[in-house]
C-alpha atoms as a PDB file:
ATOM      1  CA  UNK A   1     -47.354 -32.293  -8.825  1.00  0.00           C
ATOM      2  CA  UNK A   2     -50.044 -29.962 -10.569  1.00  0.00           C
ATOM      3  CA  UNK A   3     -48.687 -27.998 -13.204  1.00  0.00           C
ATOM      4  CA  UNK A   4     -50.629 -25.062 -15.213  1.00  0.00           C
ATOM      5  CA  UNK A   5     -49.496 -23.683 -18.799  1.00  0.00           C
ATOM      6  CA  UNK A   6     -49.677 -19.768 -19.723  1.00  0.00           C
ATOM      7  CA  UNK A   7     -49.693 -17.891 -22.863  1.00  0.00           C
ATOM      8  CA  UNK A   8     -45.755 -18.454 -22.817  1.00  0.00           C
ATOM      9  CA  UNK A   9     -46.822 -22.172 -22.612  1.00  0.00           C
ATOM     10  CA  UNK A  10     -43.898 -22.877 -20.485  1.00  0.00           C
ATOM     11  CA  UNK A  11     -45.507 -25.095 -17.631  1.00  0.00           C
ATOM     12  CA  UNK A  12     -45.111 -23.462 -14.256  1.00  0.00           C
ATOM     13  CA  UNK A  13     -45.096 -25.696 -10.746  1.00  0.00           C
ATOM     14  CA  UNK A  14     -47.795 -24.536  -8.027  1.00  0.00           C
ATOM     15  CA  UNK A  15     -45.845 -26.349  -5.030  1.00  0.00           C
ATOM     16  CA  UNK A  16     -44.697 -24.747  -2.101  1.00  0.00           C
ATOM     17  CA  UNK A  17     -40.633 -24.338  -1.731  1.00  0.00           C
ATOM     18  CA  UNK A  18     -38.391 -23.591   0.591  1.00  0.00           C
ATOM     19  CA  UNK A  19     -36.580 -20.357   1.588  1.00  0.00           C
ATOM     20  CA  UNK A  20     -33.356 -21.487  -0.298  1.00  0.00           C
ATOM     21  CA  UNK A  21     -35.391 -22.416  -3.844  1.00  0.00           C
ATOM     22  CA  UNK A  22     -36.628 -19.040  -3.897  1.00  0.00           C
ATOM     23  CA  UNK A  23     -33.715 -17.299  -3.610  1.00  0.00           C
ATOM     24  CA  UNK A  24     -31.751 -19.831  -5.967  1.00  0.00           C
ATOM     25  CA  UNK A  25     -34.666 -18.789  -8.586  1.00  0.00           C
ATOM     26  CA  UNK A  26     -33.962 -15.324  -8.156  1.00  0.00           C
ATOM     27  CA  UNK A  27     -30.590 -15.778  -7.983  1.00  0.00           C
ATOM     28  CA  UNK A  28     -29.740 -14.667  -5.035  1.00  0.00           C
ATOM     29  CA  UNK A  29     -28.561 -16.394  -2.218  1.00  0.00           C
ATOM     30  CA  UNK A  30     -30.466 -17.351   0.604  1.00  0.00           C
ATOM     31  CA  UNK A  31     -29.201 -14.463   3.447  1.00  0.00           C
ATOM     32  CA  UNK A  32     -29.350 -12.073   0.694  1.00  0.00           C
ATOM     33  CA  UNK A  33     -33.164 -13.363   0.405  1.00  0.00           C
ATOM     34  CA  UNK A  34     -33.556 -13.055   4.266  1.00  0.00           C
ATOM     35  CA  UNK A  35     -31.584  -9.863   4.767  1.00  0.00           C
ATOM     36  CA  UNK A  36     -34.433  -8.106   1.996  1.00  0.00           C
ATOM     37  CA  UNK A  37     -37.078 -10.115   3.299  1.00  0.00           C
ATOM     38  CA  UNK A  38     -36.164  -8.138   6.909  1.00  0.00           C
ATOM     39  CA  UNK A  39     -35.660  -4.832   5.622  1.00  0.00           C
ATOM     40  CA  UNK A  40     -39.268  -4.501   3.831  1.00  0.00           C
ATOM     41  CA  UNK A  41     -40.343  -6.100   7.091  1.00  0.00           C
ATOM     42  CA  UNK A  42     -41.709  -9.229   6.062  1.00  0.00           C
ATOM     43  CA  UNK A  43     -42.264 -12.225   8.083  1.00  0.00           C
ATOM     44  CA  UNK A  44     -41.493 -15.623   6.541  1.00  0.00           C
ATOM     45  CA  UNK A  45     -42.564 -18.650   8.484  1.00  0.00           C
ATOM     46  CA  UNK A  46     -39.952 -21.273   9.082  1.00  0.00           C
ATOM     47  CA  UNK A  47     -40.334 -24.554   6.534  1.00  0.00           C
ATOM     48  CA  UNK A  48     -41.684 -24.303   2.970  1.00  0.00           C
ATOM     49  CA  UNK A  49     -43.597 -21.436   1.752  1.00  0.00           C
ATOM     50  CA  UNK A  50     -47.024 -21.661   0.102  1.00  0.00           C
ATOM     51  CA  UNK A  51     -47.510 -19.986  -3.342  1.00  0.00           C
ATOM     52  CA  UNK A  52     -49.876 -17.048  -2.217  1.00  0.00           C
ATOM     53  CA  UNK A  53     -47.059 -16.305  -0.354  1.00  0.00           C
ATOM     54  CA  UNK A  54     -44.532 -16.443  -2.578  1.00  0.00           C
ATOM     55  CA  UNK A  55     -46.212 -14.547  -5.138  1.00  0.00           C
ATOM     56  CA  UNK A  56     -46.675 -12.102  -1.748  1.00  0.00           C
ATOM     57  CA  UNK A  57     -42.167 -11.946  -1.491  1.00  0.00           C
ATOM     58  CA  UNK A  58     -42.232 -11.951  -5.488  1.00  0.00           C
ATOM     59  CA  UNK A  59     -44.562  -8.447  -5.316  1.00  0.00           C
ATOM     60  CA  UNK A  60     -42.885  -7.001  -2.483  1.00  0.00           C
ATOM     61  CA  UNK A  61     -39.407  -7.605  -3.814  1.00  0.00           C
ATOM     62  CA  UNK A  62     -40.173  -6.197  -7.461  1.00  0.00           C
ATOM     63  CA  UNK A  63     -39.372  -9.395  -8.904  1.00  0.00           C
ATOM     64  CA  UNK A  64     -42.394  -9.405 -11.624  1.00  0.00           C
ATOM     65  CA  UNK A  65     -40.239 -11.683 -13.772  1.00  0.00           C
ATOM     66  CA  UNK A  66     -40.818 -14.368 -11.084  1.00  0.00           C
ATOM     67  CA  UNK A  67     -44.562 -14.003 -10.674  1.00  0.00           C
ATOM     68  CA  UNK A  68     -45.786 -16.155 -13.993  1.00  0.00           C
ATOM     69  CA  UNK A  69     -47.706 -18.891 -12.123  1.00  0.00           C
ATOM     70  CA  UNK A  70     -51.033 -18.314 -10.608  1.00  0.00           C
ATOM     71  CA  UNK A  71     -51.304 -18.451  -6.614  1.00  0.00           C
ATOM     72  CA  UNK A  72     -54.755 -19.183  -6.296  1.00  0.00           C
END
C-alpha cells in the first residue's frame, strides 16, 4: 500500500475504496452518499473507486477537508 506524507505529515493512503468507505469518511452514510452523488448528477461506477475520482466526488461535494492526498 503506497502511502505519501504532506506538510501536516499525517500519511495519507492512495488506494481506491469503495462507495461505503467514502461515505463512512465523510460521515455520512452510504444512501446519503448516493442520494448527493445523484442530485449533482454524478455517475459512480459500481466496485471501488479510483482516487482521481474520488478527489472528483470530494470537489463536487464541497468536502475540501477530505481532499489532502494527491490523485495523481
Amino acid at each position: 500500500m503506497k502511502k505519501t506524507y504532506h506538510s501536516n505529515d499525517r500519511p495519507q493512503e492512495k488506494k481506491a475504496k469503495s462507495k461505503k468507505e467514502i461515505a463512512e469518511a465523510m460521515g455520512i452514510g452510504i444512501s446519503t452518499l448516493q442520494r448527493r452523488l445523484r442530485n449533482i448528477g454524478m455517475a459512480v461506477p459500481r466496485g471501488l473507486i479510483f482516487p482521481e475520482m474520488q478527489l472528483e466526488i470530494y470537489e463536487r461535494l464541497g468536502w475540501r477537508e477530505m481532499m489532502r492526498f494527491d490523485a495523481k
